[in-house]
PDB file of N, CA and C in Angstrom:
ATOM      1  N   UNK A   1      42.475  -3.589  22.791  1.00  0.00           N
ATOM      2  CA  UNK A   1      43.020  -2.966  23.978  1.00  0.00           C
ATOM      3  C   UNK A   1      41.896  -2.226  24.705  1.00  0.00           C
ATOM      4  N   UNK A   2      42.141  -2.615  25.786  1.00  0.00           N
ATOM      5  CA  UNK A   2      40.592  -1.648  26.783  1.00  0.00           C
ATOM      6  C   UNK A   2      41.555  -0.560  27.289  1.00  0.00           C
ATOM      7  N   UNK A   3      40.825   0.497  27.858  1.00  0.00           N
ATOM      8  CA  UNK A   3      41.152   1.357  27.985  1.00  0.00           C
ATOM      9  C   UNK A   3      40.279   1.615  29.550  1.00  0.00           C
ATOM     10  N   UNK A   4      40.642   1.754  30.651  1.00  0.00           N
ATOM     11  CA  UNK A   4      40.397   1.513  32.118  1.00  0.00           C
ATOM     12  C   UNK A   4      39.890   3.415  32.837  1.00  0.00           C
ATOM     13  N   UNK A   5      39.017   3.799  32.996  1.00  0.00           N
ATOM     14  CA  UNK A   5      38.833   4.937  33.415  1.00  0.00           C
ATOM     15  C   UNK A   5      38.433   4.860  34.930  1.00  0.00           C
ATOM     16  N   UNK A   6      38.987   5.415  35.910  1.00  0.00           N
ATOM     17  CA  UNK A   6      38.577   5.178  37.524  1.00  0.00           C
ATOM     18  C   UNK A   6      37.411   6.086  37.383  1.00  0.00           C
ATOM     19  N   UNK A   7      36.152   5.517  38.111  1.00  0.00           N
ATOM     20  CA  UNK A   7      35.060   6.228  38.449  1.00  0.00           C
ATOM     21  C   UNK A   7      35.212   6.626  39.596  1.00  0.00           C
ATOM     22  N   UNK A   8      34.283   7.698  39.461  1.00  0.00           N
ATOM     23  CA  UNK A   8      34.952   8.853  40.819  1.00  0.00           C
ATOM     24  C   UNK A   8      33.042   9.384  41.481  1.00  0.00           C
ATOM     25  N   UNK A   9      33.387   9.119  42.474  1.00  0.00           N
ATOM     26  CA  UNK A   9      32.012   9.920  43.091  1.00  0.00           C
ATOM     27  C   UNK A   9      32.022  11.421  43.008  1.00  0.00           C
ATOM     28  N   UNK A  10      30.986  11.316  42.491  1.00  0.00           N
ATOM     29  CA  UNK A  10      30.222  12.810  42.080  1.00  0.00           C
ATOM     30  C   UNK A  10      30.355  14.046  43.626  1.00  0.00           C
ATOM     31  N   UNK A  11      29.699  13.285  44.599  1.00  0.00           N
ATOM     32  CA  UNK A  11      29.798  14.068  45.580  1.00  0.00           C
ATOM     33  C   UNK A  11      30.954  13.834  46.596  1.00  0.00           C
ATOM     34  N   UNK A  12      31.290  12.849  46.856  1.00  0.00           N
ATOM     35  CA  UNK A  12      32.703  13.228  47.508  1.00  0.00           C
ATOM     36  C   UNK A  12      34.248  12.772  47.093  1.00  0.00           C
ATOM     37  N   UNK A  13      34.129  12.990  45.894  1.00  0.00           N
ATOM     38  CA  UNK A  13      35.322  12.474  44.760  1.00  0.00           C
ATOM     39  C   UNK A  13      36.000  11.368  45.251  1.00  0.00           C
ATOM     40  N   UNK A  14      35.712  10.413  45.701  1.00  0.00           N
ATOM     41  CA  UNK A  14      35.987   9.389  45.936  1.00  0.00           C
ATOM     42  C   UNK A  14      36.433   8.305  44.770  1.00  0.00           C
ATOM     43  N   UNK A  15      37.672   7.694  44.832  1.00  0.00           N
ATOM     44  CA  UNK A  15      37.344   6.625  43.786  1.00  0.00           C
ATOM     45  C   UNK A  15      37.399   5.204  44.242  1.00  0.00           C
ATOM     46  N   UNK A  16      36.805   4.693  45.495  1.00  0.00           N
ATOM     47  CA  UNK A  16      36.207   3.784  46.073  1.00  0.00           C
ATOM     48  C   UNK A  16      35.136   3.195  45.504  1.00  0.00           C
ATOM     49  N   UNK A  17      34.773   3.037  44.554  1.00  0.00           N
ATOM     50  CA  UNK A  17      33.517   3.122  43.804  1.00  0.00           C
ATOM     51  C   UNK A  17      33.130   1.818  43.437  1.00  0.00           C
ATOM     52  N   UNK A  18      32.309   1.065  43.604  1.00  0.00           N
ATOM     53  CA  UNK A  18      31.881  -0.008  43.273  1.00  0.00           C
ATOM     54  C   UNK A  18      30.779  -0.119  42.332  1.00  0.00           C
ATOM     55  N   UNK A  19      30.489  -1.302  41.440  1.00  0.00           N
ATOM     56  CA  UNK A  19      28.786  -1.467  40.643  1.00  0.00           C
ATOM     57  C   UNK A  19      27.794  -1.575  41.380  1.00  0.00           C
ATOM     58  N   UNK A  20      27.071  -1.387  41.280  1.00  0.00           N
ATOM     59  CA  UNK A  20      25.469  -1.613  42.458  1.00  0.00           C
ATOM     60  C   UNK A  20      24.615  -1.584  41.590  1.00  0.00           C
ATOM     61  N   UNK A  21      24.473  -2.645  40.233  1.00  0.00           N
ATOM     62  CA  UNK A  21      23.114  -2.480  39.841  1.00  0.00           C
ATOM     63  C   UNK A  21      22.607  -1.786  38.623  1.00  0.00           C
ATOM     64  N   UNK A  22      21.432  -1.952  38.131  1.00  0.00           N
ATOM     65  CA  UNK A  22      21.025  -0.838  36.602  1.00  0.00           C
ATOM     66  C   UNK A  22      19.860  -0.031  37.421  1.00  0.00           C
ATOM     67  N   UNK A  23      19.765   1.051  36.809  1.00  0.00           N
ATOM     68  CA  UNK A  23      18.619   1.511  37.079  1.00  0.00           C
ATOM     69  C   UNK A  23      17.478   1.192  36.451  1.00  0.00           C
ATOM     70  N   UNK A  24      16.380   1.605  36.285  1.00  0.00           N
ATOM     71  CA  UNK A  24      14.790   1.298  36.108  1.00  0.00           C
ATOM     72  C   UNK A  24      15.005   1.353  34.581  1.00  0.00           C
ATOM     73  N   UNK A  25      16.271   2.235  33.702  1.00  0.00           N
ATOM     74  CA  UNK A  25      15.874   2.681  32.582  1.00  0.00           C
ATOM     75  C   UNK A  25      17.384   1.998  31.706  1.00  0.00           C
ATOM     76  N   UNK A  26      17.881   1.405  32.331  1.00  0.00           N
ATOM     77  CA  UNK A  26      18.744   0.298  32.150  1.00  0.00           C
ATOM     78  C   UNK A  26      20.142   1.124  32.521  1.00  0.00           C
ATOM     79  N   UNK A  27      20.314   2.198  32.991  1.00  0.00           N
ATOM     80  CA  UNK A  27      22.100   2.713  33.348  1.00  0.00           C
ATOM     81  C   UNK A  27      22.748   2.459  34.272  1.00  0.00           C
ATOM     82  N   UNK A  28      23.858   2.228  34.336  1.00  0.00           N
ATOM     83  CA  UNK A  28      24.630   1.329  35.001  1.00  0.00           C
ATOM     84  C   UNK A  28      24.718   2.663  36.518  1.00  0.00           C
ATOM     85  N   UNK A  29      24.537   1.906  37.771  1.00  0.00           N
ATOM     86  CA  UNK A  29      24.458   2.358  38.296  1.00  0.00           C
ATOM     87  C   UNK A  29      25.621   1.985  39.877  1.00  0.00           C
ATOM     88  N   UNK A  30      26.261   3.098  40.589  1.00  0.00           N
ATOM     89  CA  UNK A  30      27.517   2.950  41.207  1.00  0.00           C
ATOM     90  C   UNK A  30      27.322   2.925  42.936  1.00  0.00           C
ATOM     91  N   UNK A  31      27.843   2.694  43.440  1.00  0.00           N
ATOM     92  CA  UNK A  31      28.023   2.296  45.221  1.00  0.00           C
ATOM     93  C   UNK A  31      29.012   3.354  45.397  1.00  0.00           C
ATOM     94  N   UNK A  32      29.426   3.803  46.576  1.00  0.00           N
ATOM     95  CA  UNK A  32      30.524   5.079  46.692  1.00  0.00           C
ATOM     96  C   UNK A  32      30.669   4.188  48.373  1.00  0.00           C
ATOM     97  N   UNK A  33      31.963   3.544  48.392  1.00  0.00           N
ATOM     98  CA  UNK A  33      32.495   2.570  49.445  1.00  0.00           C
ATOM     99  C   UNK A  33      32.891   3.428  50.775  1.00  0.00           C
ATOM    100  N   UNK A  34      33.100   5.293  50.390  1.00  0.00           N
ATOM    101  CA  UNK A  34      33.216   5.599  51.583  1.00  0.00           C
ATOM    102  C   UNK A  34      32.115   6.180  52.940  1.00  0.00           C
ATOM    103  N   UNK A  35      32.501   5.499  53.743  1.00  0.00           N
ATOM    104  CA  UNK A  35      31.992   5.932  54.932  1.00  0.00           C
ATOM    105  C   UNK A  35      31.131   7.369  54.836  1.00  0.00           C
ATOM    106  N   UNK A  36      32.395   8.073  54.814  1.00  0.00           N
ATOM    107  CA  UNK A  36      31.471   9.561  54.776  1.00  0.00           C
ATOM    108  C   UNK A  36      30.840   9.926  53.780  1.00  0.00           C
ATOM    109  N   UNK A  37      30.239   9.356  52.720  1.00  0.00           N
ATOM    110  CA  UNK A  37      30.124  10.026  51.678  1.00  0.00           C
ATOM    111  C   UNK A  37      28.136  10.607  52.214  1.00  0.00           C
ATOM    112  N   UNK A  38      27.876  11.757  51.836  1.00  0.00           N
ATOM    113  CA  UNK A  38      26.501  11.756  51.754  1.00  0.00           C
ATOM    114  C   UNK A  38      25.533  11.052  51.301  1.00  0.00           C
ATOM    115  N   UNK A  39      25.651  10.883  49.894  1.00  0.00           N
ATOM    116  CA  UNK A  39      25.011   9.789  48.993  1.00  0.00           C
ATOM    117  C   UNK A  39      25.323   8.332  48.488  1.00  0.00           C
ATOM    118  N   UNK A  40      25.064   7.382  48.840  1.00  0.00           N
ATOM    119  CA  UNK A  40      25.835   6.322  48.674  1.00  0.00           C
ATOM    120  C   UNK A  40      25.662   6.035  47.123  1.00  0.00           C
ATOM    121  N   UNK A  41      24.516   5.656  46.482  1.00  0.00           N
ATOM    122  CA  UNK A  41      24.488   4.958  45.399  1.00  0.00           C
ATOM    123  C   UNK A  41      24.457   6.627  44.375  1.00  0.00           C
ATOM    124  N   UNK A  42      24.625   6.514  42.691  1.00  0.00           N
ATOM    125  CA  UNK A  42      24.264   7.223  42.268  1.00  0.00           C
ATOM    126  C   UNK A  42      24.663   6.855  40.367  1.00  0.00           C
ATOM    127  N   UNK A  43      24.310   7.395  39.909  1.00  0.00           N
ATOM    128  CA  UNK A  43      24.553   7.190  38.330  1.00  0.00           C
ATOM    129  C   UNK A  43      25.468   8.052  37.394  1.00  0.00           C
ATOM    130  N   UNK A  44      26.554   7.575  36.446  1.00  0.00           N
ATOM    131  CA  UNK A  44      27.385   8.823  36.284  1.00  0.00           C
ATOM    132  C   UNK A  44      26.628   9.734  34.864  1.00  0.00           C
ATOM    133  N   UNK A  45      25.601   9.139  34.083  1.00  0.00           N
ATOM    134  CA  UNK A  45      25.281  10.037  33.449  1.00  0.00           C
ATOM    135  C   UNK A  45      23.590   9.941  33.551  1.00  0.00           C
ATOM    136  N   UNK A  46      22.832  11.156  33.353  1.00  0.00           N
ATOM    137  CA  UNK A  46      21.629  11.539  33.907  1.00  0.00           C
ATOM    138  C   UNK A  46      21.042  11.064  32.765  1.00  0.00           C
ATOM    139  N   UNK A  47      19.524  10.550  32.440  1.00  0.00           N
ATOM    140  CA  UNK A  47      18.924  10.291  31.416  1.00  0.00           C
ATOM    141  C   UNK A  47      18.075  11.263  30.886  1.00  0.00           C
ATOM    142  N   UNK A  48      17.558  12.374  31.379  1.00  0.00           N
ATOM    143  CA  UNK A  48      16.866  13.242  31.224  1.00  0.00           C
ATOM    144  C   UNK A  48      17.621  14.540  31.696  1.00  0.00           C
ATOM    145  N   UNK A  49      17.631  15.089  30.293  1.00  0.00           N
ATOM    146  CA  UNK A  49      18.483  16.264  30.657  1.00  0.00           C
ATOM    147  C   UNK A  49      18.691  16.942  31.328  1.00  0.00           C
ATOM    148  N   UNK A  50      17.083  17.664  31.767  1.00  0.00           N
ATOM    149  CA  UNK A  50      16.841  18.637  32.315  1.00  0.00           C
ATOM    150  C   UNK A  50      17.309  18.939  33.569  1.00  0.00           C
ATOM    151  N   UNK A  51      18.145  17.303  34.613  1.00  0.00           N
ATOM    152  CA  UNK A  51      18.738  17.652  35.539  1.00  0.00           C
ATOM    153  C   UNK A  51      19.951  17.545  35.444  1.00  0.00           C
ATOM    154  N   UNK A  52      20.749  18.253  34.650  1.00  0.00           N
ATOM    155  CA  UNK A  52      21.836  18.419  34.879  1.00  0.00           C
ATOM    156  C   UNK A  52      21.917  19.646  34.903  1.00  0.00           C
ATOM    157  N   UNK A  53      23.324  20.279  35.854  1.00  0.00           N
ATOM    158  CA  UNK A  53      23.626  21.591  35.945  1.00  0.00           C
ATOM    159  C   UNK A  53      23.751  22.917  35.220  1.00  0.00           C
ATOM    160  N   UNK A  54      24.133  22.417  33.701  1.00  0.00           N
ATOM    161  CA  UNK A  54      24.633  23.085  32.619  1.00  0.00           C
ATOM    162  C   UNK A  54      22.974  23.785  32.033  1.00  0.00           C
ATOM    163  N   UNK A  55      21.966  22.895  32.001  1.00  0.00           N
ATOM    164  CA  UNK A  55      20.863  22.978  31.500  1.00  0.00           C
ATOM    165  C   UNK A  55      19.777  23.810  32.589  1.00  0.00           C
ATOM    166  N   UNK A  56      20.103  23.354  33.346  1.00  0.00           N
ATOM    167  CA  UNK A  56      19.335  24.529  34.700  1.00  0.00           C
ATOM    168  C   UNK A  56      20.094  25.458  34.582  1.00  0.00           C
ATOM    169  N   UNK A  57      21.341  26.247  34.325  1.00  0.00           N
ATOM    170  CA  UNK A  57      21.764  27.608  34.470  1.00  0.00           C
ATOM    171  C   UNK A  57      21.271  27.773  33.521  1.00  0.00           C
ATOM    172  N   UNK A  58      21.372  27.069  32.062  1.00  0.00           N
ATOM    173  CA  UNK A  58      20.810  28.104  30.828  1.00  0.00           C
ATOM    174  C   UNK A  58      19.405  28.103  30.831  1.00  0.00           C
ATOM    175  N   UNK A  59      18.627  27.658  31.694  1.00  0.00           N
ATOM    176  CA  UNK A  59      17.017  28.192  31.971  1.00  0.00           C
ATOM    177  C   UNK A  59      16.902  29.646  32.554  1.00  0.00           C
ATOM    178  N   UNK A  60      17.777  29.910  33.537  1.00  0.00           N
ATOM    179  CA  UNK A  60      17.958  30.912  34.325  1.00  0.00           C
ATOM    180  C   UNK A  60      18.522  32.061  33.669  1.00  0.00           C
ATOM    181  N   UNK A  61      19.570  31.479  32.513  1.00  0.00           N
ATOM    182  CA  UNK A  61      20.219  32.998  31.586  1.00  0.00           C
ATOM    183  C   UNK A  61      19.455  33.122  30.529  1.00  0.00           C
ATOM    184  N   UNK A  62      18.231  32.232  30.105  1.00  0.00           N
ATOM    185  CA  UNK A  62      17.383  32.429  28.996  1.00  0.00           C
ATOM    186  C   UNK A  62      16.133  33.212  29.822  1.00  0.00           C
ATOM    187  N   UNK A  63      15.633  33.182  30.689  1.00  0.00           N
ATOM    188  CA  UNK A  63      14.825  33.627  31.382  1.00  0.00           C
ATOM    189  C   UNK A  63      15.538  35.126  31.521  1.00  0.00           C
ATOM    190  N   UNK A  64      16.166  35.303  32.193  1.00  0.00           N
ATOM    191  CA  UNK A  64      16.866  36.688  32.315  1.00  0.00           C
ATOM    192  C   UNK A  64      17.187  37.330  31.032  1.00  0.00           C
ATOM    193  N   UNK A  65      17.351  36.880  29.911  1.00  0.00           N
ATOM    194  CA  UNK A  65      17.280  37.804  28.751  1.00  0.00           C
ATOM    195  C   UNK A  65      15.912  37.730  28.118  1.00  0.00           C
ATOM    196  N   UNK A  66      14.948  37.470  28.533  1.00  0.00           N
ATOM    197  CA  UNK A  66      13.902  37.610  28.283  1.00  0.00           C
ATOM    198  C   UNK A  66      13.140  36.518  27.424  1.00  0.00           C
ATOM    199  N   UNK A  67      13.531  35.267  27.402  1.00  0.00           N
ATOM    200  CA  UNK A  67      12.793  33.936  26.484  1.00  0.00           C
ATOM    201  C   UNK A  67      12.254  33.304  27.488  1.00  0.00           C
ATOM    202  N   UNK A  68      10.494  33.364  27.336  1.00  0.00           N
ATOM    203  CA  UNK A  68       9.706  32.536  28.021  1.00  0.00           C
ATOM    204  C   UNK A  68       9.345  31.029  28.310  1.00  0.00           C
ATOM    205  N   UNK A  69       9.123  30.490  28.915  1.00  0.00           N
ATOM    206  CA  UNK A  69       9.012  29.527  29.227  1.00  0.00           C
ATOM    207  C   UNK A  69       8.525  28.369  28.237  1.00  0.00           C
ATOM    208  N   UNK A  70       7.877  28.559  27.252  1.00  0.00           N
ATOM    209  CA  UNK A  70       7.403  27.573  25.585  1.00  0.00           C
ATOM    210  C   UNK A  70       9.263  27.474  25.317  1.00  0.00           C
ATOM    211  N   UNK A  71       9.725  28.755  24.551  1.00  0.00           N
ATOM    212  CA  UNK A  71      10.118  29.141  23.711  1.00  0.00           C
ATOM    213  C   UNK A  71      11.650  28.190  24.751  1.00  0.00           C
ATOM    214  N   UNK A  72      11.966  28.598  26.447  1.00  0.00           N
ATOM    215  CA  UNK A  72      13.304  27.756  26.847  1.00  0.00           C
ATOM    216  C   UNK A  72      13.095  26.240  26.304  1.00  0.00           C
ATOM    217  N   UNK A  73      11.583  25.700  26.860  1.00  0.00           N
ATOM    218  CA  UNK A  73      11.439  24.237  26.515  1.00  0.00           C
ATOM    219  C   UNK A  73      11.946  23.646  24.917  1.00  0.00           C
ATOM    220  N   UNK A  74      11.387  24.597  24.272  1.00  0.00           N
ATOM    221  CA  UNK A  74      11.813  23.949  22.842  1.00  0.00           C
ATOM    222  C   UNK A  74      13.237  23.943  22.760  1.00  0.00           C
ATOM    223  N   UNK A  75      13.624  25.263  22.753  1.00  0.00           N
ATOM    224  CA  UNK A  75      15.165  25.071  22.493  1.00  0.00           C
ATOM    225  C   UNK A  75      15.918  24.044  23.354  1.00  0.00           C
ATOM    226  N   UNK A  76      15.686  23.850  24.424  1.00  0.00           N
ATOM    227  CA  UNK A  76      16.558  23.104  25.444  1.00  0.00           C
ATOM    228  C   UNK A  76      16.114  21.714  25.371  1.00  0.00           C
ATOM    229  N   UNK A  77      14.901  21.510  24.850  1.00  0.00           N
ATOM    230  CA  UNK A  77      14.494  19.588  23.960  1.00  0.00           C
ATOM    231  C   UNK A  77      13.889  19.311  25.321  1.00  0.00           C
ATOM    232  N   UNK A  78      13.507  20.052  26.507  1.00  0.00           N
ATOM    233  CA  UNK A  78      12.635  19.416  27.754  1.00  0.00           C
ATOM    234  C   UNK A  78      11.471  20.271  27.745  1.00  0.00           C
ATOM    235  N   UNK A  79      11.009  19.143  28.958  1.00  0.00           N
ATOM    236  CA  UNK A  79       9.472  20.076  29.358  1.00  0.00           C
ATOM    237  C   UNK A  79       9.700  20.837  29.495  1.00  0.00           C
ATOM    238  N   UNK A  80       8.474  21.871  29.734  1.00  0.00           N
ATOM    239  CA  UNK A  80       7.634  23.323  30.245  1.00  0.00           C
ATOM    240  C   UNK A  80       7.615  23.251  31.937  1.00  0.00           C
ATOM    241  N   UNK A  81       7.086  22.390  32.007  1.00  0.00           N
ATOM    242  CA  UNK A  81       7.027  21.775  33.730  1.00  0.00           C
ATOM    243  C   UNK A  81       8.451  22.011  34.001  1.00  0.00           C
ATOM    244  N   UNK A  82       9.634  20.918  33.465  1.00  0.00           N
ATOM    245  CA  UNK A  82      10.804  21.291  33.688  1.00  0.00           C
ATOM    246  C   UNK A  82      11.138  23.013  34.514  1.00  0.00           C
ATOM    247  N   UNK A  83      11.215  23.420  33.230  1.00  0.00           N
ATOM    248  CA  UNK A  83      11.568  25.303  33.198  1.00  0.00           C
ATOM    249  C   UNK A  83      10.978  25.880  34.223  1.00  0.00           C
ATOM    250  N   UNK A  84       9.197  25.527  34.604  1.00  0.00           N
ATOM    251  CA  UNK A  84       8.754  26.229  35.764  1.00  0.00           C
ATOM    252  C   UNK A  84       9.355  26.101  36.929  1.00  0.00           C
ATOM    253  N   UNK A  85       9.514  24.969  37.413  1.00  0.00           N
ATOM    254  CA  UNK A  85       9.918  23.925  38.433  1.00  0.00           C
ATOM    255  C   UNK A  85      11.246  24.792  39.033  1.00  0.00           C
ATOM    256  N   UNK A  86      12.226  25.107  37.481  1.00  0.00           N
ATOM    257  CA  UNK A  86      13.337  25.006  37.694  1.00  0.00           C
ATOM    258  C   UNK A  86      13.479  26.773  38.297  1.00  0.00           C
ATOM    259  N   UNK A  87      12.220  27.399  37.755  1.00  0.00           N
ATOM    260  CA  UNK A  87      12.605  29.305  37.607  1.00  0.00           C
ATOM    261  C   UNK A  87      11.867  29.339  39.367  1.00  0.00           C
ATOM    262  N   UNK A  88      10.963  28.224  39.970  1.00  0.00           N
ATOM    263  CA  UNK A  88      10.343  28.015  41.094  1.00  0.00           C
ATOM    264  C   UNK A  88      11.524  27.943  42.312  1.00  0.00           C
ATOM    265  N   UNK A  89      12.669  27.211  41.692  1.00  0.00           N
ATOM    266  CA  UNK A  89      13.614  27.010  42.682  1.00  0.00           C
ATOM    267  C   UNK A  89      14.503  28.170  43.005  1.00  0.00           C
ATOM    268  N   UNK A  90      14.690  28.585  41.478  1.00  0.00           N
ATOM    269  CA  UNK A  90      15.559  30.354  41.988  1.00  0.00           C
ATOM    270  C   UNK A  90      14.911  31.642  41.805  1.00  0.00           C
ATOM    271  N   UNK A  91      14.993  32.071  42.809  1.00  0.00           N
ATOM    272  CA  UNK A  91      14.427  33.327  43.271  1.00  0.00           C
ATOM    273  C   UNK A  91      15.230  34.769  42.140  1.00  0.00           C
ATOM    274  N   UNK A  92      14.076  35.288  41.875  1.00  0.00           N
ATOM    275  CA  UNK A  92      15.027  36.492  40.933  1.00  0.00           C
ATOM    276  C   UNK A  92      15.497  37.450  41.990  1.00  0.00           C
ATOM    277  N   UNK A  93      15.944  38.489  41.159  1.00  0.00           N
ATOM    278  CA  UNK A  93      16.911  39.728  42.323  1.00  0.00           C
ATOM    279  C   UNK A  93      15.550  40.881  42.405  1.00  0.00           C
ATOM    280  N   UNK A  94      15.096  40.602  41.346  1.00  0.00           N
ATOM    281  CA  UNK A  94      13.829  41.740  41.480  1.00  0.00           C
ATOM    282  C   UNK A  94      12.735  41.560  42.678  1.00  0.00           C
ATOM    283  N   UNK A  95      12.931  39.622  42.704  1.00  0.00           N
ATOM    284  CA  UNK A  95      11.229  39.728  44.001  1.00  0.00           C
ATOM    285  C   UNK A  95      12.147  40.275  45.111  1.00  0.00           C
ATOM    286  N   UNK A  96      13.547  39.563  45.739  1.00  0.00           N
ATOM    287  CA  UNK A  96      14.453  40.007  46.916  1.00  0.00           C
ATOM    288  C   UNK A  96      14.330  41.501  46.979  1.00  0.00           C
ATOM    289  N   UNK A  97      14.534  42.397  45.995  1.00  0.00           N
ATOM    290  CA  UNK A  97      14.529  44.014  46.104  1.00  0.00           C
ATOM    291  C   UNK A  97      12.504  44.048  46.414  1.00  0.00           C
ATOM    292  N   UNK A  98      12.029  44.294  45.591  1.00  0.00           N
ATOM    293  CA  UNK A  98      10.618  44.100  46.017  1.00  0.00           C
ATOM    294  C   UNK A  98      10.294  43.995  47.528  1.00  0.00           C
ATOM    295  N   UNK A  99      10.614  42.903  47.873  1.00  0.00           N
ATOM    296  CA  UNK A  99      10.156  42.032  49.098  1.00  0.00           C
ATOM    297  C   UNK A  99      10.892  42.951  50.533  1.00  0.00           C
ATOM    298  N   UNK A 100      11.735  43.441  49.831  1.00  0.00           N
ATOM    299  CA  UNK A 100      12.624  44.479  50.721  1.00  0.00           C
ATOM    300  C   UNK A 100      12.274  45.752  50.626  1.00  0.00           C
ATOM    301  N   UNK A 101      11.657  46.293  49.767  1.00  0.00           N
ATOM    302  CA  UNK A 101      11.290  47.505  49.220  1.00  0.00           C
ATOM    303  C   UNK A 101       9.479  48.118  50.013  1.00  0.00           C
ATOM    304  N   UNK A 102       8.966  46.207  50.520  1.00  0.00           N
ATOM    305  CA  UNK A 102       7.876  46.329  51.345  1.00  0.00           C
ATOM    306  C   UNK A 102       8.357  46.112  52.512  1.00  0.00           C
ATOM    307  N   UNK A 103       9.123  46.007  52.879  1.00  0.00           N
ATOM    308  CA  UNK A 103       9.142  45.925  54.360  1.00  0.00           C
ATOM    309  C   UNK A 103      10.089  46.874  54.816  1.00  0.00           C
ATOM    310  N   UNK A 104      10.404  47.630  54.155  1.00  0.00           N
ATOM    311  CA  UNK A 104      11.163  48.715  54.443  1.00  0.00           C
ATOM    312  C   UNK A 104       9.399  49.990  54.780  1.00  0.00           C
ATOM    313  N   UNK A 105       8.843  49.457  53.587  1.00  0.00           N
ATOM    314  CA  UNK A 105       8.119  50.985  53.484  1.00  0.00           C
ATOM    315  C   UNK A 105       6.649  50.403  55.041  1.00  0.00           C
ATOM    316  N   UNK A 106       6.544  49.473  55.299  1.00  0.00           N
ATOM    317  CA  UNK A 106       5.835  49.292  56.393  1.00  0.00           C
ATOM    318  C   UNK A 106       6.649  49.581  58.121  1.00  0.00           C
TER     319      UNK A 106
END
């Protein structure tokens, strides 16, 4: 007995969804049939961890309790590059106060 699951677009929950193909690293990869959608093609599971959502917040709550950048990579099984990349994209609350704290006093 098969068991039938509707694939659903990631970004505009669509379940218009067609096959389009493998990717470079062999995963089956999807078409999103609607018109509006932003992204047409896309993959439902990521091959490299490090970009998924769950794994970028816990860079950000390991960083904020104080585990450096070696020490996130190991635990989290990705690069170092990863972690920088990722602490590069979000801004802490300390530089925003800082950055405000100089342009207040000029």
């Amino acid at each position: 007995m098969t068991v039938w699951l509707p694939v659903e677009c990631p970004h505009c929950h669509s379940t218009e969804v067609v096959k389009h193909g493998k990717s470079v690293v062999g995963k089956q990869r999807y078409r999103c049939q609607n018109a509006n959608c932003p992204y047409r093609t896309f993959v439902l599971t990521q091959t490299y961890p490090g970009r998924t959502r769950e794994v970028k917040q816990q860079i950000v709550e390991m960083t904020l309790n104080g585990s450096g950048v070696r020490d996130i990579a190991r635990v989290l099984r990705i690069s170092p590059t990863t972690v920088i990349q990722e602490l590069k994209k979000t801004r802490s609350p300390r530089a925003s106060e800082s950055e405000a704290l100089t342009a207040a006093k000029t």
